[in-house]
Protein backbone atom coordinates (compact mmCIF):
# COMPACT_ATOMS: atom_id res chain seq x y z
CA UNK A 1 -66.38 89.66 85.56
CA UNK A 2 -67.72 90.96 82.33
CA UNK A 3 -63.93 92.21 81.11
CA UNK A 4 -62.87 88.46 82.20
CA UNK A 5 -65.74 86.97 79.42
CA UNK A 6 -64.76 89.35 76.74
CA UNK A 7 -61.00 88.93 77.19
CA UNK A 8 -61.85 84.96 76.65
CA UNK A 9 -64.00 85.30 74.02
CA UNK A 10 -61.52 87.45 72.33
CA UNK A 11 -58.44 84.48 72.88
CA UNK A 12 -61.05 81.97 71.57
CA UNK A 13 -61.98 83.79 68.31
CA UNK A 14 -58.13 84.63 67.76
CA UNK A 15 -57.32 80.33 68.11
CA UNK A 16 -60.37 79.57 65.60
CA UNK A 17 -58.88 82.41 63.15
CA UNK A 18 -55.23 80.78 63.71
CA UNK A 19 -56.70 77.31 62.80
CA UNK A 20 -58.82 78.03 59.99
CA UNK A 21 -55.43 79.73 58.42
CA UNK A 22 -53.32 76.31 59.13
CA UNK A 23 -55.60 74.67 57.38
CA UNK A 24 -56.07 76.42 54.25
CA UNK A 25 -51.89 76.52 54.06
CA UNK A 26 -51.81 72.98 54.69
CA UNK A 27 -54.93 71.12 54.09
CA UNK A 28 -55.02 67.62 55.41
CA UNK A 29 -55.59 63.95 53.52
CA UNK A 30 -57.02 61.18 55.25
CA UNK A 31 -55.19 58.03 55.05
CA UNK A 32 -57.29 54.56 56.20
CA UNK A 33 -55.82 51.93 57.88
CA UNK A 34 -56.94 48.82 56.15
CA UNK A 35 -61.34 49.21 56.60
CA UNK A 36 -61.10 51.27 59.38
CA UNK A 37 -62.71 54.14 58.61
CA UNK A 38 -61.34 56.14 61.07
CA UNK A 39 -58.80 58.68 59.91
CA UNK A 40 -55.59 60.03 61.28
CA UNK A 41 -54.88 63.84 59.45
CA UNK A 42 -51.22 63.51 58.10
CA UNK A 43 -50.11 64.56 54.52
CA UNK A 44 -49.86 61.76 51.94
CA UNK A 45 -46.47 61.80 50.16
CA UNK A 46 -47.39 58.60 47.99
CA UNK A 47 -47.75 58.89 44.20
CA UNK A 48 -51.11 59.94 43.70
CA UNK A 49 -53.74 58.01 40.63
CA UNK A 50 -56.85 59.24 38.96
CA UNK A 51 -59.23 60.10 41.74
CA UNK A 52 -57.94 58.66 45.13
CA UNK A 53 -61.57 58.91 46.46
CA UNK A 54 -62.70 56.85 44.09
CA UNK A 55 -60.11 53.98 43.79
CA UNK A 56 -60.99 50.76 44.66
CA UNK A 57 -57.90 49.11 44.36
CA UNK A 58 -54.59 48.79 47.01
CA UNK A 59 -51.67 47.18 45.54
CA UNK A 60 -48.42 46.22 47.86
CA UNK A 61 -45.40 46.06 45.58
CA UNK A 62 -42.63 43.91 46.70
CA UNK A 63 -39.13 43.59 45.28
CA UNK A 64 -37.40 40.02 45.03
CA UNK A 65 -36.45 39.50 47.74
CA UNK A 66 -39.71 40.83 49.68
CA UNK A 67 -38.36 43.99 50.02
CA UNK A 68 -41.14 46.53 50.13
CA UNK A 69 -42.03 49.47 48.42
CA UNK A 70 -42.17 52.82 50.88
CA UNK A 71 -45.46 54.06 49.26
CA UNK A 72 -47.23 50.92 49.69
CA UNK A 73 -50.08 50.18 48.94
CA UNK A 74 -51.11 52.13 45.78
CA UNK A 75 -54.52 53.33 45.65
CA UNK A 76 -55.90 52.45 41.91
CA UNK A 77 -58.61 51.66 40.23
CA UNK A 78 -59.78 48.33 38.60
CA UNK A 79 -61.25 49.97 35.14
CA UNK A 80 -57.58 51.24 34.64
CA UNK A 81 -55.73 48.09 35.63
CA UNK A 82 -57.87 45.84 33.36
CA UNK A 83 -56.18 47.40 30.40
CA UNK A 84 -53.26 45.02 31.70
CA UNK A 85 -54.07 41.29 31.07
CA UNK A 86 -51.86 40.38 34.17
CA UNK A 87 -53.63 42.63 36.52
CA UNK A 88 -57.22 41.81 35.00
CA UNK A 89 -56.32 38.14 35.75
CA UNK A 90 -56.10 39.15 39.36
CA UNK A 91 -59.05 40.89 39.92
CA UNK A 92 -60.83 38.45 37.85
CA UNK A 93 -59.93 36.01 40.93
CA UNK A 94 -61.18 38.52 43.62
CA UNK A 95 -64.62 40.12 41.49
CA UNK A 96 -66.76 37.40 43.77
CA UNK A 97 -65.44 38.82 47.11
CA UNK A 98 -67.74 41.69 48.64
CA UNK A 99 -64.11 43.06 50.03
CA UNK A 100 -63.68 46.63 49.10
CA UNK A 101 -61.10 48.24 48.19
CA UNK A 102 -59.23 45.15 46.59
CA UNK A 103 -55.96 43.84 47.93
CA UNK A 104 -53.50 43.09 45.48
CA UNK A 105 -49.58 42.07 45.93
CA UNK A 106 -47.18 41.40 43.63
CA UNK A 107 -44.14 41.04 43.62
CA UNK A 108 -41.05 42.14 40.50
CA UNK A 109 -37.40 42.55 39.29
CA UNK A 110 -38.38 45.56 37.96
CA UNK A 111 -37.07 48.86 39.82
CA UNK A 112 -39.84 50.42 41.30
CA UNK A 113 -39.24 53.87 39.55
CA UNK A 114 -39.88 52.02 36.17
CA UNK A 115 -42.84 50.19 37.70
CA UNK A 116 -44.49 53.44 39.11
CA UNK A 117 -43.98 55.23 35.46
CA UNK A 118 -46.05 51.93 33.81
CA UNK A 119 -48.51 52.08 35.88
CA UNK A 120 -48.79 56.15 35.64
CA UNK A 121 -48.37 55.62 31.59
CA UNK A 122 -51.49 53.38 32.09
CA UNK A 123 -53.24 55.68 33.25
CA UNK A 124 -52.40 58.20 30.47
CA UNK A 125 -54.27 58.50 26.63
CA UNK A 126 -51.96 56.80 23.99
CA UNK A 127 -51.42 59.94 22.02
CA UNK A 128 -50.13 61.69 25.59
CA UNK A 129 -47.65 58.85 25.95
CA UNK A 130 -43.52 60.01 25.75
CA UNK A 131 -40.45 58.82 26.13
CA UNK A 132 -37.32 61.16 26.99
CA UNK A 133 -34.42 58.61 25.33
CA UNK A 134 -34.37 55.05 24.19
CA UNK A 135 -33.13 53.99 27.24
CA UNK A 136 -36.43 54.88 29.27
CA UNK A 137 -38.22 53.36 26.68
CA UNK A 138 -36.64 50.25 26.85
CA UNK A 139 -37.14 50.00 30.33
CA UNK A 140 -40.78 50.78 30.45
CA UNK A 141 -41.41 48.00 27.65
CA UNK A 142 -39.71 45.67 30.18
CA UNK A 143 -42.52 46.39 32.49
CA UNK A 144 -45.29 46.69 30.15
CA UNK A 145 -44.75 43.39 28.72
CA UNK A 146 -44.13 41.96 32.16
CA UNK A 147 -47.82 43.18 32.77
CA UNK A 148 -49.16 42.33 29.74
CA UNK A 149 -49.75 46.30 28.95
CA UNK A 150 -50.91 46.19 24.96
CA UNK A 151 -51.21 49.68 24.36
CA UNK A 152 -48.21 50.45 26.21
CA UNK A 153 -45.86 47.78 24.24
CA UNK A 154 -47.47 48.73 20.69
CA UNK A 155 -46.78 52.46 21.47
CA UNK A 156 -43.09 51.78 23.11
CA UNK A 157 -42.10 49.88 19.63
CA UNK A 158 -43.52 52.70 17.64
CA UNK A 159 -41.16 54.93 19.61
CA UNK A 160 -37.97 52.26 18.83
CA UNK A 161 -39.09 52.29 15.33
CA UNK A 162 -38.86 56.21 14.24
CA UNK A 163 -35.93 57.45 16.58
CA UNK A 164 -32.49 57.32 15.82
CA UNK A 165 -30.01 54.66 17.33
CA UNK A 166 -26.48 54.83 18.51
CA UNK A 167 -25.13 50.92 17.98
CA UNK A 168 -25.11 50.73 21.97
CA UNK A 169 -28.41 51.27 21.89
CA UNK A 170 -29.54 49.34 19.05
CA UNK A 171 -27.60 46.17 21.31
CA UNK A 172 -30.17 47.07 23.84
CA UNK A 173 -33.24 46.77 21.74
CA UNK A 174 -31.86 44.01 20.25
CA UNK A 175 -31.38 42.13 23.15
CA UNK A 176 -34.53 42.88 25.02
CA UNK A 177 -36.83 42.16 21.98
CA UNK A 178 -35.08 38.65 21.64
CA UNK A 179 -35.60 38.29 25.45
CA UNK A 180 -39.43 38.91 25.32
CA UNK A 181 -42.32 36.87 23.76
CA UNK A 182 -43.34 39.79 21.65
CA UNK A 183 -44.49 40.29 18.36
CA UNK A 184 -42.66 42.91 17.14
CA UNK A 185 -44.31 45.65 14.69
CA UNK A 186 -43.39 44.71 11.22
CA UNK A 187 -41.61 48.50 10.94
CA UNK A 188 -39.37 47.88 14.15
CA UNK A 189 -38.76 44.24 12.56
CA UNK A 190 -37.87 45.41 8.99
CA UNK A 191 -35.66 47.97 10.36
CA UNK A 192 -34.14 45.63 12.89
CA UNK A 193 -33.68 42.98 9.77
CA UNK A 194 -29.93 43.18 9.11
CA UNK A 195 -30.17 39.68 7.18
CA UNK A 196 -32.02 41.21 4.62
CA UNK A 197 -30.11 40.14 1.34
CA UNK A 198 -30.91 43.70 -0.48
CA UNK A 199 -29.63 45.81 2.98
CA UNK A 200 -26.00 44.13 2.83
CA UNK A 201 -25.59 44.31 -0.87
CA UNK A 202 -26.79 47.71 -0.16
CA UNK A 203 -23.64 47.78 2.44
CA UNK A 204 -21.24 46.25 -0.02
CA UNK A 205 -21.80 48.52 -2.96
CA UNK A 206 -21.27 51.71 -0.18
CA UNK A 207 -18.36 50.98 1.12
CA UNK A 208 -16.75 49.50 -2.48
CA UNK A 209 -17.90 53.19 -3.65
CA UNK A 210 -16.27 55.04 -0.57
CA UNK A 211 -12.97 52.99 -0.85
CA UNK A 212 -12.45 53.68 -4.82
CA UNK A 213 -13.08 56.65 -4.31
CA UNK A 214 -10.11 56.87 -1.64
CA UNK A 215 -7.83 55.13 -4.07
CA UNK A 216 -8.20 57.01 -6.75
CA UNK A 217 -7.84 60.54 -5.12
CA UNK A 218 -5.03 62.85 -4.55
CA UNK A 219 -2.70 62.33 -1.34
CA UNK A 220 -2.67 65.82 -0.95
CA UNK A 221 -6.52 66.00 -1.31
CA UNK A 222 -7.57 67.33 2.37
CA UNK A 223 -10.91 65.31 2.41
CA UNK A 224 -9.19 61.98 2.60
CA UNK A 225 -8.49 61.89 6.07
CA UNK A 226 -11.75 62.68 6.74
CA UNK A 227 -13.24 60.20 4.62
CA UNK A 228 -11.07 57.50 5.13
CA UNK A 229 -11.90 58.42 9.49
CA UNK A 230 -15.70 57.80 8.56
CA UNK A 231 -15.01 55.10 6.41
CA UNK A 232 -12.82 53.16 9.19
CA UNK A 233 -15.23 54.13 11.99
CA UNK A 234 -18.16 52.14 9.83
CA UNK A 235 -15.92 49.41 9.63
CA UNK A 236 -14.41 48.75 12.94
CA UNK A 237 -17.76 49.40 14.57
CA UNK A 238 -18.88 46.64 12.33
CA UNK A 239 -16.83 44.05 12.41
CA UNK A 240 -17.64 44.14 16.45
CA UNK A 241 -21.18 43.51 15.19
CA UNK A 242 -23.49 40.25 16.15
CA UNK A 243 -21.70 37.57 13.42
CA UNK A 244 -25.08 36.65 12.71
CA UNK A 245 -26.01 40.01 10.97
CA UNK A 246 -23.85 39.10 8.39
CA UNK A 247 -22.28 42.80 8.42
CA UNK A 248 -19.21 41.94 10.46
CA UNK A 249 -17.88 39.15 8.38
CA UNK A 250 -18.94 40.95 4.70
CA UNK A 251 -16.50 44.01 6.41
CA UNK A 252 -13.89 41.74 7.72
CA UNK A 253 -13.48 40.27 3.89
CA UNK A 254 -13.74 43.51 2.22
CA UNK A 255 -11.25 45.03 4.57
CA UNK A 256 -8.79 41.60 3.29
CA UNK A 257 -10.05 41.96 0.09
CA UNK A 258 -8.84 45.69 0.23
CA UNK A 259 -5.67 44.65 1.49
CA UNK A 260 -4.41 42.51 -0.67
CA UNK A 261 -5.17 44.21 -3.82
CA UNK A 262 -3.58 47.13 -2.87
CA UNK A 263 -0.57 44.46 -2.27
CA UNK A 264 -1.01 43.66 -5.84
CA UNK A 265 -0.99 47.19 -6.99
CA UNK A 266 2.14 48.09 -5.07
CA UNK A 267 4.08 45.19 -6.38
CA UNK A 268 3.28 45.88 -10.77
CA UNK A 269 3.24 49.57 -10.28
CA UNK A 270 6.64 49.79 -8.74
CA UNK A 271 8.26 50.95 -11.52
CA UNK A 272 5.47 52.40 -13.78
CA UNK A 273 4.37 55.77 -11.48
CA UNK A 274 6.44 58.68 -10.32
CA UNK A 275 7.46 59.19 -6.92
CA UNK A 276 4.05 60.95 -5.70
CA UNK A 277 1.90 58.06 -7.41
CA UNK A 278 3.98 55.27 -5.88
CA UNK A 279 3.78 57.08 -2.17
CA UNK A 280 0.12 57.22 -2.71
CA UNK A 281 -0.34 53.67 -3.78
CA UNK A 282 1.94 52.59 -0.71
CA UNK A 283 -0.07 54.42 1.96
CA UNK A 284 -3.28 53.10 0.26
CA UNK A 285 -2.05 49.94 1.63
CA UNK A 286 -1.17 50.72 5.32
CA UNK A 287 -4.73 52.19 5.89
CA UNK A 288 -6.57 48.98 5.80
CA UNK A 289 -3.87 47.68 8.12
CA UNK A 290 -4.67 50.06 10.64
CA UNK A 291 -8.19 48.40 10.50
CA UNK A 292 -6.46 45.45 10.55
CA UNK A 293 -4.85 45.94 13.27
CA UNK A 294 -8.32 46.97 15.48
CA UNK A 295 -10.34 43.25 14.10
CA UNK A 296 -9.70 40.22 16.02
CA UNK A 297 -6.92 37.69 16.33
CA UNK A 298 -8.47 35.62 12.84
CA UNK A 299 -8.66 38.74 10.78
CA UNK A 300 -4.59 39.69 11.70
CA UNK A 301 -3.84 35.81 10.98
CA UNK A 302 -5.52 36.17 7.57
CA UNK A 303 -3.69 39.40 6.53
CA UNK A 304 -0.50 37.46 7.87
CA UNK A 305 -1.12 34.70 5.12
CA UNK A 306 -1.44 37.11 2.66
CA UNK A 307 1.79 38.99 3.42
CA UNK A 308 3.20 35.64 3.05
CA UNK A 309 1.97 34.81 -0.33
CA UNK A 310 3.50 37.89 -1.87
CA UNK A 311 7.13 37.07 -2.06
CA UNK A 312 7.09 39.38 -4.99
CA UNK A 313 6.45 42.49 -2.47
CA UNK A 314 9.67 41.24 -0.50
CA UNK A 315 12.00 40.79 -3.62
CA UNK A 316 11.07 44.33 -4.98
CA UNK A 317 11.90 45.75 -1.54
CA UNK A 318 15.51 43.88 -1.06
CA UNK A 319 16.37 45.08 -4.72
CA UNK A 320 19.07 48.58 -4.57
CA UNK A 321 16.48 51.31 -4.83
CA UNK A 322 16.24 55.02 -5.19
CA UNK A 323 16.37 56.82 -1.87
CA UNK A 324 12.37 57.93 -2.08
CA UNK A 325 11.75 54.53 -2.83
CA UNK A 326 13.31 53.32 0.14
CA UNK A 327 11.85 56.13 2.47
CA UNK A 328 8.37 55.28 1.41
CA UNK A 329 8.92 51.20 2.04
CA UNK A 330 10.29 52.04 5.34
CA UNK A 331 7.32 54.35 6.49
CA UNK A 332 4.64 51.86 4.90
CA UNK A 333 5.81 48.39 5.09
CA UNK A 334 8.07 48.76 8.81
CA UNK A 335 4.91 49.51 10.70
CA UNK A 336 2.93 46.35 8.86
CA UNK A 337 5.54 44.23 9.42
CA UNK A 338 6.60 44.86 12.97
CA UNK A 339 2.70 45.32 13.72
CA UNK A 340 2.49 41.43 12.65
CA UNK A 341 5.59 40.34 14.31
CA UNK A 342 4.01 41.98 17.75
CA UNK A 343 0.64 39.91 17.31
CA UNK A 344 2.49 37.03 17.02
CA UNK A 345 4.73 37.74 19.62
CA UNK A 346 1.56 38.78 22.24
CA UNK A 347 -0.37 35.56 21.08
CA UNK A 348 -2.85 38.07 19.41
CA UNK A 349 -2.34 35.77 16.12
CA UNK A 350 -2.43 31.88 16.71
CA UNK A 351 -0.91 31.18 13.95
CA UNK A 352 0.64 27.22 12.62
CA UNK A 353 4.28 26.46 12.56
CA UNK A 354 4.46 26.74 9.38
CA UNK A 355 3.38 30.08 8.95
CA UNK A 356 5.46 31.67 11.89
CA UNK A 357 8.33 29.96 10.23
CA UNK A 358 7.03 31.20 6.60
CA UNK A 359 6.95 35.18 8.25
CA UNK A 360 10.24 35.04 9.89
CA UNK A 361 12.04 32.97 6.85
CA UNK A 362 10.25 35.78 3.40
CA UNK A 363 9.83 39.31 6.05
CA UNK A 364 12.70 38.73 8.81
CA UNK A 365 15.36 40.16 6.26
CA UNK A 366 13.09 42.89 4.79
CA UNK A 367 12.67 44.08 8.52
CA UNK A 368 15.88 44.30 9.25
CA UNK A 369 16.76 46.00 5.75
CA UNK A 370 14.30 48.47 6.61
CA UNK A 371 15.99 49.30 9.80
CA UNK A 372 19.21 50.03 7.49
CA UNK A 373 20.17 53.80 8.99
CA UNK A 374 20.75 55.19 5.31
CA UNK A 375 17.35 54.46 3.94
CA UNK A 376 15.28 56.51 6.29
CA UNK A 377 16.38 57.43 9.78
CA UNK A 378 18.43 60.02 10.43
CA UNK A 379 17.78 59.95 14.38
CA UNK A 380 19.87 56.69 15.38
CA UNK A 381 17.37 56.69 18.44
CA UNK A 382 14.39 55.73 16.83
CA UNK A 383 16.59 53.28 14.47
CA UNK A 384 17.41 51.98 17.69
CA UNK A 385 14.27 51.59 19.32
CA UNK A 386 12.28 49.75 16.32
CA UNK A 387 15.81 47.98 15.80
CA UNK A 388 14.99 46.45 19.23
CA UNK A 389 11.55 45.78 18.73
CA UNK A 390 12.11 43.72 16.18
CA UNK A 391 14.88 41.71 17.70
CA UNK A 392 12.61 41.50 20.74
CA UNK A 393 9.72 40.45 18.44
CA UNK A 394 11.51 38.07 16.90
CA UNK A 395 13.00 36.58 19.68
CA UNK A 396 9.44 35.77 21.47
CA UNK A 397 8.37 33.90 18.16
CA UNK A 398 10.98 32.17 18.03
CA UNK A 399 10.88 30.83 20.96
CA UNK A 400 7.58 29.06 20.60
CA UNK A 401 9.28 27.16 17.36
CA UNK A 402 11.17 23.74 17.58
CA UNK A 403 14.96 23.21 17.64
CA UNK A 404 15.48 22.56 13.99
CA UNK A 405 12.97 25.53 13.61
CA UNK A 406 14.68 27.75 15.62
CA UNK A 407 18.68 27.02 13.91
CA UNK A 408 17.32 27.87 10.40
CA UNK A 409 15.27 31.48 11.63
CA UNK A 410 18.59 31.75 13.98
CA UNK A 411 21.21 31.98 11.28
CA UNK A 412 19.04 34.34 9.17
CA UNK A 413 18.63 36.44 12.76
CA UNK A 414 21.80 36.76 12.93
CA UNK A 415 23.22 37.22 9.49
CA UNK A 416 20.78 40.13 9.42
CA UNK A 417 22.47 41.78 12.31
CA UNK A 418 25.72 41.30 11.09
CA UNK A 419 24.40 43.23 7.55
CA UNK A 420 22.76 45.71 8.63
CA UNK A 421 24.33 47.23 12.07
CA UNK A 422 21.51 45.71 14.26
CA UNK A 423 22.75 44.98 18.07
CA UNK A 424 23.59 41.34 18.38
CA UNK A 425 23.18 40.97 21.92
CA UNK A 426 19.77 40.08 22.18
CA UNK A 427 20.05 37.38 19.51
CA UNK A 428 22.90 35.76 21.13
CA UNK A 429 21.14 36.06 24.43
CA UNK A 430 18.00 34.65 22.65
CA UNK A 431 20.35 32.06 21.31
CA UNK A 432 21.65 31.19 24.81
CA UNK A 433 18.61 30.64 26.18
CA UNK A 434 17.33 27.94 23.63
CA UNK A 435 20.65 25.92 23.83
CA UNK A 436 20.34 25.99 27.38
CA UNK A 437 16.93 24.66 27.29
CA UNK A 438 18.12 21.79 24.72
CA UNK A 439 21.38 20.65 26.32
C-alpha cells in the first residue's frame, strides 16, 4: 500500500517537472476575445506594438474590397496613433465612450506590408527612422500622407532629398508628389525644379562644352567613344523626359542644331582638309544621327528637312571624286540616307508631299550613286542587300505619292538603276503595281 503511494507520488512530481519545462520553452500569450476576459493559451503570431498589456486600442484593417487582414485586430495604443491626424480624428469620435480597448476599422488601397511598416515607423523616434531604397520610401510616404503622419512625411522627403536618383526613380517621386496634397520641403522642391532658368542654361553650356570638345579632337583619340557614349546616353535619356521640364526639347534642338552644322562644315571643308580631317568631319556628322535616329517621329522629320535644304551636300557628292572621298561618303552619308528613307517608309516620319517628293527627287540619285560597286564595296553581297533596301524603301514611299508624283520619282528610279547596276525588277514590279491601281 505504502510502495503504491510513493510510486504515485513519484509519477505526479515527474508530470509537474515535465510541465514546468514546456512552459519555460514555450511560454504562453493570452489572446481576449472581444471583453471577455477569459483566455485561451495559444501563441500570438500577430505583429507585436509597444507594450501589448498596455494598449488600448484594436484596429481591423480591411482591404478594398473588405478583404481582411490575417492579424486583425492590431493591439495599439491611442498616445501613439494621435501623432496621425486621421487616426486622432477617430478616437476623438470614440473619447466619450467608457468602451475599452477602442474599436477602430478602416479600411485602404494600401498593401498591408506598407501599412504595418507606417504604423511600426510611428511608433519609432524620428532620428531611428530608415529607409532601405527609394522605392520603400516612396511607398511608406503613400501611407503616411494617407494617415496624415507629419513626422513621417517630413522625414520621408528628407530621405528623397539627399539620396541619389536613377531617372526611373526620379518618375516615381515625381509622380507621387504631384499626386498628393503635400507641401513639399523647399530642398526636395529646388532639387525637383527642372524649370529653373539657371539649371537648363546650366544644361546647355555642358553639353555645348562636351560636344566641341568631340569635334575638335582626334579620330584616333581613344576617349571619344567613350565620351561621345556618355554624351548620347544624357541625351537620349533626355529627350524621353516630361516636355514640360524643358530639358527634352532644349536636347532635341541642340541635337538639330548639332546636325546641321556639322552639314555645313562637311559641305565648305570638302576640299580644304586632308583625307584624315575630312573622315573626321564626316563621322562628326553621323553621330548625332544615331541620336537622331533614337528621338521621336518629329525630331527624324526635322533632320529630314534639313537634309533637304542642303542641295550643296548632294552636288559635292555626285561630283567624280577621289576614291577616299568616295569611301568616306558611302560609310557616312548611306546609313543617313537609307536610315531616313526607312522612317518614311515605316510611317516613323509623317512627313507632307512635298517633302517625300523633295527627299526622293535631291537624295534618290545620291543613294543609288553610293551603292556604285567601285566606290566602296568590294563584297557584291552587301552591295546587294542595301541595293535592295533602298529599292524596297523607295518603293513603299512611293507608293503613298499621287500619280503625277509617282511618274516624275519613277523615271529618276529607274534611270538610277539603269546607271548604276541596281536590279530593276523591283522598280518595274513597283511600277506595275501603280498602273494597275490607275487603269
Amino acid at each position: 500500500m505504502t510502495s503504491k503511494s510513493n510510486d504515485q507520488i513519484v509519477g505526479q512530481e515527474l508530470k509537474l517537472k515535465k510541465k514546468k519545462v514546456l512552459d519555460e520553452v514555450i511560454p504562453s500569450t493570452k489572446i481576449k476575445s472581444g471583453t471577455d476576459s477569459t483566455a485561451n493559451e495559444q501563441i500570438d503570431l500577430r505583429p507585436q506594438f509597444g507594450a501589448t498589456n498596455s494598449a488600448d486600442v484594436r484596429l481591423r484593417i480591411f482591404g478594398p474590397n473588405r478583404e481582411e487582414y490575417d492579424g486583425n485586430p492590431l493591439r495599439l495604443h491611442s498616445q501613439t496613433l494621435q501623432t496621425s491626424d486621421f487616426f486622432k480624428a477617430l478616437l476623438s469620435e470614440r473619447w466619450s465612450s467608457n468602451i475599452r480597448p477602442f474599436e477602430i476599422e478602416v479600411t485602404t488601397d494600401q498593401s498591408f506590408e506598407n501599412y504595418l511598416k507606417c504604423i511600426e515607423m510611428m511608433y519609432s523616434s524620428t532620428s531611428s527612422l530608415r529607409f532601405s531604397n527609394v522605392d520603400e520610401c516612396l511607398a511608406i510616404l503613400s501611407v503616411a500622407s494617407e494617415l496624415l503622419v507629419d513626422k513621417l512625411m517630413q522625414q520621408c522627403m528628407r530621405y528623397l532629398e539627399a539620396v541619389r536618383w536613377n531617372s526611373e526613380e526620379e518618375s516615381k517621386i515625381r509622380n507621387l508628389l504631384s499626386s498628393l496634397s503635400l507641401s513639399v520641403l523647399p530642398d526636395l522642391n529646388a532639387r525637383l525644379n527642372k524649370q529653373n532658368n539657371n539649371y537648363l542654361e546650366f544644361v546647355r553650356e555642358n553639353i555645348k562644352a562636351m560636344l566641341y570638345f568631340l569635334s575638335s579632337c582626334d579620330c584616333a583619340d581613344k576617349k571619344q567613344p567613350i565620351i561621345r557614349g556618355a554624351v548620347g546616353k544624357f541625351m537620349v535619356e533626355n529627350l524621353q523626359e516630361d516636355e514640360s521640364s524643358g530639358i527634352a526639347e532644349m536636347c532635341r534642338h541642340i541635337i538639330l542644331e548639332e546636325f546641321k552644322a556639322n552639314i555645313e562644315i562637311a559641305v565648305t571643308s570638302n576640299t580644304e582638309k586632308n583625307a584624315a580631317d575630312e573622315e573626321h568631319s564626316y563621322f562628326a556628322l553621323l553621330w548625332p544621327f544615331t541620336l537622331i535616329e533614337r528621338c521621336d517621329g518629329t525630331t527624324m522629320e526635322d533632320a529630314l528637312k534639313i537634309l533637304c535644304e542642303e542641295m550643296k551636300l548632294a552636288h559635292i557628292i555626285m561630283q567624280p571624286q577621289k576614291h577616299y572621298t568616295a569611301s568616306r561618303y558611302t560609310k557616312v552619308m548611306l546609313p543617313i540616307l537609307l536610315g531616313c528613307l526607312d522612317a518614311l517608309a515605316n510611317g516613323k516620319i509623317i512627313a507632307e508631299r512635298k517633302l517625300r517628293v523633295g527627299f526622293l527627287t535631291i537624295w534618290l540619285p545620291v543613294m543609288a550613286r553610293l551603292l556604285c560597286p567601285n566606290l566602296y564595296f568590294n563584297h557584291i553581297s552587301d552591295n546587294d542587300v542595301l541595293k535592295t533596301q533602298l529599292c524596297r524603301g523607295v518603293s513603299n514611299v512611293v507608293e503613298t505619292l499621287p500619280f503625277a508624283d509617282w511618274r516624275g520619282i519613277y523615271n529618276i528610279w529607274i534611270d538610277c538603276c539603269a546607271k548604276y547596276s541596281i536590279d530593276l525588277r523591283i522598280p518595274f514590279a513597283s511600277g506595275c503595281k501603280v498602273l494597275h491601281e490607275h487603269k
